[in-house]
C-alpha atoms as a PDB file:
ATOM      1  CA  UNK A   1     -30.648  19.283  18.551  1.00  0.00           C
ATOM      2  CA  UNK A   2     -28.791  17.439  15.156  1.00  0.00           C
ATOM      3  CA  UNK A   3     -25.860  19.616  16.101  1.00  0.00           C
ATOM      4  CA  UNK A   4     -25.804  18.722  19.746  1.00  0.00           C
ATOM      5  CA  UNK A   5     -25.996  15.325  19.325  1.00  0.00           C
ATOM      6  CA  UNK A   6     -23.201  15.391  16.710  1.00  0.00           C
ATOM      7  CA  UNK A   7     -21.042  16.798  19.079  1.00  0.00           C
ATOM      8  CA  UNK A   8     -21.068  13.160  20.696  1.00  0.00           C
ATOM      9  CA  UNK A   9     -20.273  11.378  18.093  1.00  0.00           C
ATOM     10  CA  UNK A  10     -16.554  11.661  19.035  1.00  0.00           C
ATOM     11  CA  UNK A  11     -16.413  11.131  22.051  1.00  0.00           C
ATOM     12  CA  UNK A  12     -18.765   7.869  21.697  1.00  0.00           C
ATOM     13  CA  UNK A  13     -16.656   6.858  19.188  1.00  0.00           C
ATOM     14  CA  UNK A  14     -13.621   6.980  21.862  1.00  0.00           C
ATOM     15  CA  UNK A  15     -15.769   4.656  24.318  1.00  0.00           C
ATOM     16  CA  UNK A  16     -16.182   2.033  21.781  1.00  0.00           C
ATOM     17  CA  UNK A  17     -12.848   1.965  21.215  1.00  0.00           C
ATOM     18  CA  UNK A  18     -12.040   1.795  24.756  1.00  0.00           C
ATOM     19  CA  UNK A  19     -14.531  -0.974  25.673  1.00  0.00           C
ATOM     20  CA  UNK A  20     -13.324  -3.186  22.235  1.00  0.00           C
ATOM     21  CA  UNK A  21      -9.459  -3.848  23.772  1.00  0.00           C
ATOM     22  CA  UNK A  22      -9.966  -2.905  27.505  1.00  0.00           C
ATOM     23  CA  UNK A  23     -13.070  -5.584  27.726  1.00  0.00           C
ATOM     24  CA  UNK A  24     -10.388  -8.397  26.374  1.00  0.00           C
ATOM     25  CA  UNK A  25      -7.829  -7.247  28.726  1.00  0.00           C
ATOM     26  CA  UNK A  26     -10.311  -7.409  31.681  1.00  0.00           C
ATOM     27  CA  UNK A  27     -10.327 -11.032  30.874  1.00  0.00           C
ATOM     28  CA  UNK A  28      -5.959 -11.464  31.310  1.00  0.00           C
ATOM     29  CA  UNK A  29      -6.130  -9.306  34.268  1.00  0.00           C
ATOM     30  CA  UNK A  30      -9.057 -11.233  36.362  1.00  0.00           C
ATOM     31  CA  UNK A  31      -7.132 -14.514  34.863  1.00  0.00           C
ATOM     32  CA  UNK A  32      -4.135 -13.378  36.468  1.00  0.00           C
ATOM     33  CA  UNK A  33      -5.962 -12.285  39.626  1.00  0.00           C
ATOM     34  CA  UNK A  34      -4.417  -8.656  39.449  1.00  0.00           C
ATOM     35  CA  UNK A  35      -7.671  -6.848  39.788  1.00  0.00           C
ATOM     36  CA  UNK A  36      -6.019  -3.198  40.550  1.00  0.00           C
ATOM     37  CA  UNK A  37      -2.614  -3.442  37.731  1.00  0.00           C
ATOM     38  CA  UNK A  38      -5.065  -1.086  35.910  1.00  0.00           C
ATOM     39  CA  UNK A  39      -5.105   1.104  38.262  1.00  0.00           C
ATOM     40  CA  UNK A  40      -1.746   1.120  39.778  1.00  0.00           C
ATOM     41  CA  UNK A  41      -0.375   1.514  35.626  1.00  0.00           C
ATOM     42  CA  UNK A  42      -2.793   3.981  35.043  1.00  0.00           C
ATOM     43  CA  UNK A  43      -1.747   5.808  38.205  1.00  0.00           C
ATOM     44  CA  UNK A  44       2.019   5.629  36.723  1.00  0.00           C
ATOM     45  CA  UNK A  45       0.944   7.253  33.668  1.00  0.00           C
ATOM     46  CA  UNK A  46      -0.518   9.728  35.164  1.00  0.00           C
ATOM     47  CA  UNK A  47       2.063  10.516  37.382  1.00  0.00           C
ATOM     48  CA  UNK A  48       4.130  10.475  33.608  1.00  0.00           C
ATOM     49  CA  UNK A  49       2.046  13.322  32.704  1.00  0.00           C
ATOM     50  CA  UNK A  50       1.521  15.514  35.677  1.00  0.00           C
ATOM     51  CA  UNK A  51       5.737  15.405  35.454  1.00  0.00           C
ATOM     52  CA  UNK A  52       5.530  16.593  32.028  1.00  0.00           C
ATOM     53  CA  UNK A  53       3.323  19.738  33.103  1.00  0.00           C
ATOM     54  CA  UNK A  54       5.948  20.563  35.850  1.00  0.00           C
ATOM     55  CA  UNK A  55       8.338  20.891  33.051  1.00  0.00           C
ATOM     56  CA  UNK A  56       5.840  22.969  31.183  1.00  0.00           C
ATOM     57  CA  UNK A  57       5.548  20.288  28.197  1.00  0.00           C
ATOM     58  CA  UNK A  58       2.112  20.526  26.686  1.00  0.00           C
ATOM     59  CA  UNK A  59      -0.684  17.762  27.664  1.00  0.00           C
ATOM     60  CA  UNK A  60      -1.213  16.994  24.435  1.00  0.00           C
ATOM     61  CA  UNK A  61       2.512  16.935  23.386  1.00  0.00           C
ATOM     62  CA  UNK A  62       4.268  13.920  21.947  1.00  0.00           C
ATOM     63  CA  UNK A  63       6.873  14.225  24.974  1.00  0.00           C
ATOM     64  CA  UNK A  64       4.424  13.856  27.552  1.00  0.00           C
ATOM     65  CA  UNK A  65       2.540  10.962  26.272  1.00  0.00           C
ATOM     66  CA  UNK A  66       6.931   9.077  25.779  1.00  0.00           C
ATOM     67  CA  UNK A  67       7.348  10.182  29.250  1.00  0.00           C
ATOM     68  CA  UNK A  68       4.354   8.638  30.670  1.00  0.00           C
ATOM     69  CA  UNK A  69       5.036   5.666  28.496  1.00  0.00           C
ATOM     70  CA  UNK A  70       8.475   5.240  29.843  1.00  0.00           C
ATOM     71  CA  UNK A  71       6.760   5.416  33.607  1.00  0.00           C
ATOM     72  CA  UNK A  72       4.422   2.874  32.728  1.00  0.00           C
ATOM     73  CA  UNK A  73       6.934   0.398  31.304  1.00  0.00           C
ATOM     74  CA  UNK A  74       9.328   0.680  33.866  1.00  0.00           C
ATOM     75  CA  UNK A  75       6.254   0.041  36.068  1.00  0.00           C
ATOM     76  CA  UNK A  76       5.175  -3.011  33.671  1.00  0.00           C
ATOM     77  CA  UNK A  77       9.376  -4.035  34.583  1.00  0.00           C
ATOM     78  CA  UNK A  78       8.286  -4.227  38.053  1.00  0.00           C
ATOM     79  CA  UNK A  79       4.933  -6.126  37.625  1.00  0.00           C
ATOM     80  CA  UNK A  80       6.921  -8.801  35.515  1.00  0.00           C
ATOM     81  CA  UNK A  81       9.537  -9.470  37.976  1.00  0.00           C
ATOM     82  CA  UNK A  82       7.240  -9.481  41.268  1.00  0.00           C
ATOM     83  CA  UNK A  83       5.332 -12.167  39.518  1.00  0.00           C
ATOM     84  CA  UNK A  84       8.280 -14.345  38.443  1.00  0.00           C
ATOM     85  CA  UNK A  85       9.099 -13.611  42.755  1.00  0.00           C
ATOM     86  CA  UNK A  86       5.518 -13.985  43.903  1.00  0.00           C
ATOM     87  CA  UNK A  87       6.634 -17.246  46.496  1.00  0.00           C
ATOM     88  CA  UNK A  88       9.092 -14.536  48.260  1.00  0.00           C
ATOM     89  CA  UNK A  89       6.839 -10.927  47.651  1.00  0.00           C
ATOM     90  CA  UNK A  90       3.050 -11.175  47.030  1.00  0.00           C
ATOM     91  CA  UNK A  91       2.390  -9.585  43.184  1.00  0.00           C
ATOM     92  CA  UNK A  92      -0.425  -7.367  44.435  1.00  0.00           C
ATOM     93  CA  UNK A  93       1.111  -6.060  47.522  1.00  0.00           C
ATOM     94  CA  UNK A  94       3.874  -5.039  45.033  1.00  0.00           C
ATOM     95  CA  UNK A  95       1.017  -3.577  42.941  1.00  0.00           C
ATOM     96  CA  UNK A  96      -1.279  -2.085  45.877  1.00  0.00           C
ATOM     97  CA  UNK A  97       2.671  -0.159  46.534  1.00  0.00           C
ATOM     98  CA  UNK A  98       3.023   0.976  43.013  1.00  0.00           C
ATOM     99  CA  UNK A  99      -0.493   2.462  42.852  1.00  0.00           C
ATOM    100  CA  UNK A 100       0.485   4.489  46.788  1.00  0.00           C
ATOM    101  CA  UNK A 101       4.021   5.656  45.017  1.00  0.00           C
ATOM    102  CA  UNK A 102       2.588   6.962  42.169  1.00  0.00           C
ATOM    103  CA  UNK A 103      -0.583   8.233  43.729  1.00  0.00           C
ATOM    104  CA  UNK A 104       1.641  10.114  46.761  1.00  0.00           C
ATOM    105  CA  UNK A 105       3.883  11.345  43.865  1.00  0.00           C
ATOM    106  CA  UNK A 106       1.562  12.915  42.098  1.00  0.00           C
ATOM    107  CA  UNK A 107       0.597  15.193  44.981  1.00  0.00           C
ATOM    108  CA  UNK A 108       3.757  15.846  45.712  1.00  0.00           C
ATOM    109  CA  UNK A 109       4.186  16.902  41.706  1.00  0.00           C
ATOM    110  CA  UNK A 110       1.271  18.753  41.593  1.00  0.00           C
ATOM    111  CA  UNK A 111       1.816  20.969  44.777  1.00  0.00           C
ATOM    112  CA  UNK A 112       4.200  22.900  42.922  1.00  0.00           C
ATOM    113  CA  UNK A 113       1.302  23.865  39.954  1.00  0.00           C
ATOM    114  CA  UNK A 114      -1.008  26.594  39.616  1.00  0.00           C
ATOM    115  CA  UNK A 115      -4.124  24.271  38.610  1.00  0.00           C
ATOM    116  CA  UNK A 116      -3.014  21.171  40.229  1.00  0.00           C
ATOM    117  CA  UNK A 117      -6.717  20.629  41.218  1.00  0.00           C
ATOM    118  CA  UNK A 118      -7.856  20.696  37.890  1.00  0.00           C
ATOM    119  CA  UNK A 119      -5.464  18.425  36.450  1.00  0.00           C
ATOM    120  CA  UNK A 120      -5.787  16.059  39.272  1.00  0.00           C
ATOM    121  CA  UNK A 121      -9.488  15.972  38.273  1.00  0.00           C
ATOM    122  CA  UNK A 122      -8.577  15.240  34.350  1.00  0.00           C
ATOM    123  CA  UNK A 123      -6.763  12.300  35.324  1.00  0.00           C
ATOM    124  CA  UNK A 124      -9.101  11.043  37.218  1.00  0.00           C
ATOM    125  CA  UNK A 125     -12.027  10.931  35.152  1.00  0.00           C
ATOM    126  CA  UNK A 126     -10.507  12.874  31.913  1.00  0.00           C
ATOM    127  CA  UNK A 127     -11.962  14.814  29.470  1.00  0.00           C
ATOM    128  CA  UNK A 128     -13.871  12.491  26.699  1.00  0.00           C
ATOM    129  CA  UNK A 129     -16.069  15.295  25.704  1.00  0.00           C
ATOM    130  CA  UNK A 130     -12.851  16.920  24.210  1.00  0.00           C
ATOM    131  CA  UNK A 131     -10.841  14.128  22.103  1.00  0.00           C
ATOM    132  CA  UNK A 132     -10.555  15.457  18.600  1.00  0.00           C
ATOM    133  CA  UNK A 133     -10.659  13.094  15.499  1.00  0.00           C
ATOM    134  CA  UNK A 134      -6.956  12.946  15.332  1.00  0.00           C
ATOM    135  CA  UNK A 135      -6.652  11.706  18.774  1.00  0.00           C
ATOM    136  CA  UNK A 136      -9.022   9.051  18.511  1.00  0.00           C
ATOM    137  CA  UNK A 137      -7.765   7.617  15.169  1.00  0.00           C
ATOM    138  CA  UNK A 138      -4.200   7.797  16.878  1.00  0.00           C
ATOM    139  CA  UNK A 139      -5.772   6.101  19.913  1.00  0.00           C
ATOM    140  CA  UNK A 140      -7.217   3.329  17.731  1.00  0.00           C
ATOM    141  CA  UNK A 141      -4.455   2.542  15.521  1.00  0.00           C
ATOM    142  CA  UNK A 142      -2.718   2.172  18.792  1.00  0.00           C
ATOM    143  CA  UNK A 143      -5.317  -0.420  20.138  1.00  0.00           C
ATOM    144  CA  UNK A 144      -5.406  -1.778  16.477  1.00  0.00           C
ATOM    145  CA  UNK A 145      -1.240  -2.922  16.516  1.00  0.00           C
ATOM    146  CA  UNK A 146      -1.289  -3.691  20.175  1.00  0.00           C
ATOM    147  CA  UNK A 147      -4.612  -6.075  19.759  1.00  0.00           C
ATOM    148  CA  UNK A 148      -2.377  -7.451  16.381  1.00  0.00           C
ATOM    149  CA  UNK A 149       0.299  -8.497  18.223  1.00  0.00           C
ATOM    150  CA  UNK A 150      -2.052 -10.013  21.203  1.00  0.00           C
ATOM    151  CA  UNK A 151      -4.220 -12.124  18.246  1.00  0.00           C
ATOM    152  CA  UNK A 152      -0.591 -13.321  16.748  1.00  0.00           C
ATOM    153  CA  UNK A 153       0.558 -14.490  19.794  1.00  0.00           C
ATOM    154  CA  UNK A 154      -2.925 -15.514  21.469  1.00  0.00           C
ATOM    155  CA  UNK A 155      -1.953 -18.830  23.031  1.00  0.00           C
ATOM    156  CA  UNK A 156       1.473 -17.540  24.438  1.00  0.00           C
ATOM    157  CA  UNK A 157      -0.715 -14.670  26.312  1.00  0.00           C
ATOM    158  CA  UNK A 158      -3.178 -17.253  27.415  1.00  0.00           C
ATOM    159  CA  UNK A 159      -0.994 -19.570  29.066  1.00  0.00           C
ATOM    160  CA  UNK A 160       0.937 -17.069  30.379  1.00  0.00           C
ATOM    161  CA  UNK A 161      -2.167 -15.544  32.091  1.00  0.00           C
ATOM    162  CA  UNK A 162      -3.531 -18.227  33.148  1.00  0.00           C
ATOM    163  CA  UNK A 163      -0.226 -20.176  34.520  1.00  0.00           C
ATOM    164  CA  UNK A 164      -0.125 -22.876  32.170  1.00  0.00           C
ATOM    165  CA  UNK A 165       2.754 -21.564  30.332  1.00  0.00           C
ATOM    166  CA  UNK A 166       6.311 -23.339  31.618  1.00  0.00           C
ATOM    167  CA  UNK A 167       8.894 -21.415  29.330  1.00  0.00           C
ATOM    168  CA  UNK A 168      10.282 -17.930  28.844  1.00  0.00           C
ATOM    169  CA  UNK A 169       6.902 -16.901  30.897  1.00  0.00           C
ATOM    170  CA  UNK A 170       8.763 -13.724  32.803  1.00  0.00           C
ATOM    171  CA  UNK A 171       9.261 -12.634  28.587  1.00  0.00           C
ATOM    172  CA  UNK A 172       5.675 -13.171  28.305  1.00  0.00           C
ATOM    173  CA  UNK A 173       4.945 -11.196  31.372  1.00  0.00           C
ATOM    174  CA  UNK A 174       6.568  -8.460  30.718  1.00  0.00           C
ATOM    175  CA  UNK A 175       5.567  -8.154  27.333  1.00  0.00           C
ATOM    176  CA  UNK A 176       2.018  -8.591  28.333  1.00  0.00           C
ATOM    177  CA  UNK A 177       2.330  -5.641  30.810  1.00  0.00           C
ATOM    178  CA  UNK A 178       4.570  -3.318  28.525  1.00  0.00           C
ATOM    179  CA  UNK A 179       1.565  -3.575  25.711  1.00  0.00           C
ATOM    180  CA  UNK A 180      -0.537  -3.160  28.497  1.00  0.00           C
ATOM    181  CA  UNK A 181       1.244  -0.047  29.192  1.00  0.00           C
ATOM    182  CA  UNK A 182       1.069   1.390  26.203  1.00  0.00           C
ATOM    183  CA  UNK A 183      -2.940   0.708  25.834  1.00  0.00           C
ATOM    184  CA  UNK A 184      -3.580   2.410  29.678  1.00  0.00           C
ATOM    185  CA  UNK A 185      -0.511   5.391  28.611  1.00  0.00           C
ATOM    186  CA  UNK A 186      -3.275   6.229  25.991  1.00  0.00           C
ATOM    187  CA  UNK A 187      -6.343   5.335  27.971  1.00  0.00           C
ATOM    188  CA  UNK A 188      -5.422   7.754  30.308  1.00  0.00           C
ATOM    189  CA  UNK A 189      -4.816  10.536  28.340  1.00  0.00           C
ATOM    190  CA  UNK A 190      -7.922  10.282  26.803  1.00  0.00           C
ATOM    191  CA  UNK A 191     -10.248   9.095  29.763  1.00  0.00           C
ATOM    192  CA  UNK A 192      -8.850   9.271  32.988  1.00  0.00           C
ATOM    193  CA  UNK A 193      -8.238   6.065  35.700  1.00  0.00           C
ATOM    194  CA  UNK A 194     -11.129   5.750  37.227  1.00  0.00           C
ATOM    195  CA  UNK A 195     -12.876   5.281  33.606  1.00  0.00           C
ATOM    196  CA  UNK A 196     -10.641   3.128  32.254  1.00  0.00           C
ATOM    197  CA  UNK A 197     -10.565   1.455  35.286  1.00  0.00           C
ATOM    198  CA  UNK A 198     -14.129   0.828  34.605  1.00  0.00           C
ATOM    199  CA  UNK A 199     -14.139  -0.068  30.446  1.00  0.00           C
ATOM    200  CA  UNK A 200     -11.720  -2.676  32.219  1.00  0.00           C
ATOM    201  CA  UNK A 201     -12.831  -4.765  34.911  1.00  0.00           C
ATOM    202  CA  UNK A 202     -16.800  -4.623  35.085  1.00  0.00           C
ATOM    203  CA  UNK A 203     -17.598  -5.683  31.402  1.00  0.00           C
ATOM    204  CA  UNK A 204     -15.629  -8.241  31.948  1.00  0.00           C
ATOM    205  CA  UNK A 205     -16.387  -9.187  35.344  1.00  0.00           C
ATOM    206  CA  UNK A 206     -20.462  -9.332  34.295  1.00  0.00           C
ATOM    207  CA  UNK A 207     -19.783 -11.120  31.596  1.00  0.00           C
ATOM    208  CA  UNK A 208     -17.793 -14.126  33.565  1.00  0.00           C
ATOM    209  CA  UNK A 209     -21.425 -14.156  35.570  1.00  0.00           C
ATOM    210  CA  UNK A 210     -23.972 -15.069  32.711  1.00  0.00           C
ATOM    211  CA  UNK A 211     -21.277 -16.793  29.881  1.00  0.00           C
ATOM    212  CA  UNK A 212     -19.004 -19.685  29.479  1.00  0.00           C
ATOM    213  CA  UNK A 213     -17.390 -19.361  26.007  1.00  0.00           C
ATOM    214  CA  UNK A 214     -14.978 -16.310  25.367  1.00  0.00           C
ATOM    215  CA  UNK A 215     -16.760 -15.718  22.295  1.00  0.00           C
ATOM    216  CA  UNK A 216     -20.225 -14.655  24.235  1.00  0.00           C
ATOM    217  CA  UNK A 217     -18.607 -13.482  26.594  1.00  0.00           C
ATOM    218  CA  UNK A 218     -16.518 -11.112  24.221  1.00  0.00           C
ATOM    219  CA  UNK A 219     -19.684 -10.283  22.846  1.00  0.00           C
ATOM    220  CA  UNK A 220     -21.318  -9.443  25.761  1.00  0.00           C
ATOM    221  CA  UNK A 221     -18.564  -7.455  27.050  1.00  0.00           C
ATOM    222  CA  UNK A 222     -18.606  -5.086  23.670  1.00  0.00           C
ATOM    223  CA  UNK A 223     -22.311  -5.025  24.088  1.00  0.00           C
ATOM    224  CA  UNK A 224     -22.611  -3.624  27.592  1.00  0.00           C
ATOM    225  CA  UNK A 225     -19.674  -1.149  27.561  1.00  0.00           C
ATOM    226  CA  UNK A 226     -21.463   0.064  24.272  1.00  0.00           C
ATOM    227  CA  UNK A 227     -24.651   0.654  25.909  1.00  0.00           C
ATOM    228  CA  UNK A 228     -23.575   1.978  29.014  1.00  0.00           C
ATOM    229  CA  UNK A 229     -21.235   4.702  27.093  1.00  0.00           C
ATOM    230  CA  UNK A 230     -24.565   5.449  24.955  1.00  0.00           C
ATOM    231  CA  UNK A 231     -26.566   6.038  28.579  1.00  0.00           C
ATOM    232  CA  UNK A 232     -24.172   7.249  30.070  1.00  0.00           C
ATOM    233  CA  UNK A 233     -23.389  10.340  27.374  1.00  0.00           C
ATOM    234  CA  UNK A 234     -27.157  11.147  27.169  1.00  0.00           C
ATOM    235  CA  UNK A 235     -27.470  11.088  31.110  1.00  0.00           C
ATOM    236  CA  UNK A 236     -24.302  13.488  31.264  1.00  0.00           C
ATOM    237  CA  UNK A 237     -26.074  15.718  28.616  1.00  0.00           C
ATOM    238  CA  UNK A 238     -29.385  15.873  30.420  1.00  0.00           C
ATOM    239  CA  UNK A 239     -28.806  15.998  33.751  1.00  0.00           C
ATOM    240  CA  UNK A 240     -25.645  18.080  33.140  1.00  0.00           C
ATOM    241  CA  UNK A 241     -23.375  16.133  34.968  1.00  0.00           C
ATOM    242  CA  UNK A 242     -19.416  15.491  34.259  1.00  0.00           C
ATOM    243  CA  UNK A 243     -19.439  12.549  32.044  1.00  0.00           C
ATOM    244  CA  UNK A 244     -16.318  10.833  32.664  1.00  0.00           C
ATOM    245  CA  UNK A 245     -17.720  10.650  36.496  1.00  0.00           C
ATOM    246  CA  UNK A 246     -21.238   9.832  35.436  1.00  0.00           C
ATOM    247  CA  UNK A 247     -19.695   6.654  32.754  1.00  0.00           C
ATOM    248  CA  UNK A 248     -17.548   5.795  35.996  1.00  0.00           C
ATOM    249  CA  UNK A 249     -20.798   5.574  38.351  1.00  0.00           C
ATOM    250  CA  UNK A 250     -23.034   3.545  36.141  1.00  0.00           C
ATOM    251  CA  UNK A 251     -20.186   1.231  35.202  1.00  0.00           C
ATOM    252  CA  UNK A 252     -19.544   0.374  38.519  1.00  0.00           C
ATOM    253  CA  UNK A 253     -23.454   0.489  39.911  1.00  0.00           C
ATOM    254  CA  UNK A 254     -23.879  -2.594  37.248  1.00  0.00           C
ATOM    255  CA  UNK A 255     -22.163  -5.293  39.406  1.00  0.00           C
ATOM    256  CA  UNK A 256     -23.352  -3.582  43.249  1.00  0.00           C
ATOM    257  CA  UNK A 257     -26.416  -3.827  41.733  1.00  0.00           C
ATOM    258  CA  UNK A 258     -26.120  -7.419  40.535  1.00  0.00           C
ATOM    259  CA  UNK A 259     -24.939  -8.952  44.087  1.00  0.00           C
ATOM    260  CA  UNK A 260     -28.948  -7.965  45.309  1.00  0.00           C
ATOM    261  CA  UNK A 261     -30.265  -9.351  42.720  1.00  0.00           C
ATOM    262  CA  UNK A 262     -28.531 -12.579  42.578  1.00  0.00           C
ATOM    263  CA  UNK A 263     -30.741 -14.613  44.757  1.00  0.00           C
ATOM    264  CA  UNK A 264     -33.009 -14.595  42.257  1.00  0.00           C
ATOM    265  CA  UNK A 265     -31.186 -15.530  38.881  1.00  0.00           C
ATOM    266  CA  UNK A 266     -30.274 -19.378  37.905  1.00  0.00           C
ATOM    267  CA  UNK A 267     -26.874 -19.016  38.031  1.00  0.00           C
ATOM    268  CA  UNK A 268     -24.059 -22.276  37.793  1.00  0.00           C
ATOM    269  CA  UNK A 269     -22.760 -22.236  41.711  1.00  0.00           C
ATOM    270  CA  UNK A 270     -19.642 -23.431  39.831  1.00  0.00           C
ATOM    271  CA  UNK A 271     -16.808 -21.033  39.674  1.00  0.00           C
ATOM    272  CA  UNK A 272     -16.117 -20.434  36.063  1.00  0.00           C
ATOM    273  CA  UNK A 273     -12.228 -20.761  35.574  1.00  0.00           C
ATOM    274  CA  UNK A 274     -10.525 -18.613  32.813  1.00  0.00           C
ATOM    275  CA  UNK A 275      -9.583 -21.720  30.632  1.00  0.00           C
ATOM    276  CA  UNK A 276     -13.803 -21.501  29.631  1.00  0.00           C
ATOM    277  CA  UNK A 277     -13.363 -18.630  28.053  1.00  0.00           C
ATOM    278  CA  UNK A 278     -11.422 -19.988  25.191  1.00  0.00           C
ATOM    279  CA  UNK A 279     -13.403 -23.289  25.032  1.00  0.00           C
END
């Protein structure tokens, strides 16, 4: 039983990492009202990789991962500018388009492969069970410079997400969605879309329900994508289920759950605005 449960230790490891930058980044990406630029990046990267197979580069090669970074920037290009030219072109019609090219394009790709159905289920809800040590510390000294860079530049990001920012904000844009890029171009190879679709928006999404300050709310973000990863590993394991689908399912059960309930929770009828989480 020791030996089974050590065989998650890895792969929990990889969720906590996931749920410590992707719960922050939840927070830009509901400030900036682009609920589905996870998706539609992730779906980029993704189509990065499933190229890479085509041209029979290994998954777990260093080309694939620079070739589904270079789709994902070029991506984070388009983001940038349809924001700066949101009066003329709606941003998430521009991203709902980007996640239907990429998703068409990947069927397309993977029509001409031998196991296209298997790899289109690894990049939908990955393979966590599988990440060896040297992925995950790769992983998080990725997450490490990118979250670096974020806590140097904090107020710049903050503004920019939340529209208070009045110069060089298409810079600050793009930069925000090419570090973005390279945070889902490794989220993806490790867990899929749908899951880190999931690490993304809901702990950050419940959180904005119960807290005002970004500190609890932080905190409460870490807490729950902890937990759920723990429950949702052990459920896998028991009921011998897929666990990148099982993590996806309870993840996103927490806030369908939440709209029956709240009738009966004190809640502020006030919308909280993203400028409370930094109060």
């Amino acid at each position: 039983m020791q030996s089974e449960f050590y065989f998650f230790i890895v792969p929990f490891l990889t969720c906590l990492v996931l749920s410590g930058i992707h719960c922050y980044l939840g927070f830009h990406v509901l400030a900036r009202e682009v609920i589905f630029v996870d998706l539609s990046l992730a779906q980029i990267a993704a189509l990065g990789s499933t190229l890479s197979l085509l041209f029979q580069i290994e998954h777990d090669a260093q080309w694939t991962y620079f070739i589904s970074l270079f789709a994902t920037l070029l991506a984070s290009l388009v983001f940038a500018l349809a924001r700066k030219y949101s009066k003329k072109i709606s941003q998430e019609a521009i991203i709902g388009i980007t996640y239907a090219f990429g998703s068409a394009a990947v069927v397309i790709v993977v029509d001409k492969m031998a196991h296209g159905a298997e790899h289109i289920k690894s990049l939908m809800v990955g393979q966590l069970l599988w990440v060896s040590r040297a992925d995950l510390l790769k992983t998080f000294l990725i997450y490490t410079a990118v979250g670096a860079v974020h806590f140097v530049f904090r107020k710049n990001f903050i503004a920019a997400s939340t529209g208070e920012l009045k110069k060089n904000r298409a810079f600050w844009d793009f930069l925000f969605y090419a570090l973005f890029g390279v945070i889902i171009t490794s989220s993806v190879q490790l867990a899929g879309v749908l899951q880190v679709f999931a690490y993304l928006i809901v702990p950050a999404s419940v959180a904005n329900i119960f807290f005002k300050s970004f500190k609890n709310k932080l905190l409460f973000g870490w807490f729950l994508g902890a937990f759920v990863s723990f429950l949702g590993l052990m459920l896998s394991y028991y009921a011998d289920v897929p666990t990148g689908a099982c993590l996806v399912v309870l993840f996103t059960s927490i806030p369908l759950v939440l709209l029956f309930i709240f009738p009966f929770l004190k809640l502020d009828s006030k919308t909280t605005r993203y400028s409370l989480f930094f109060s």
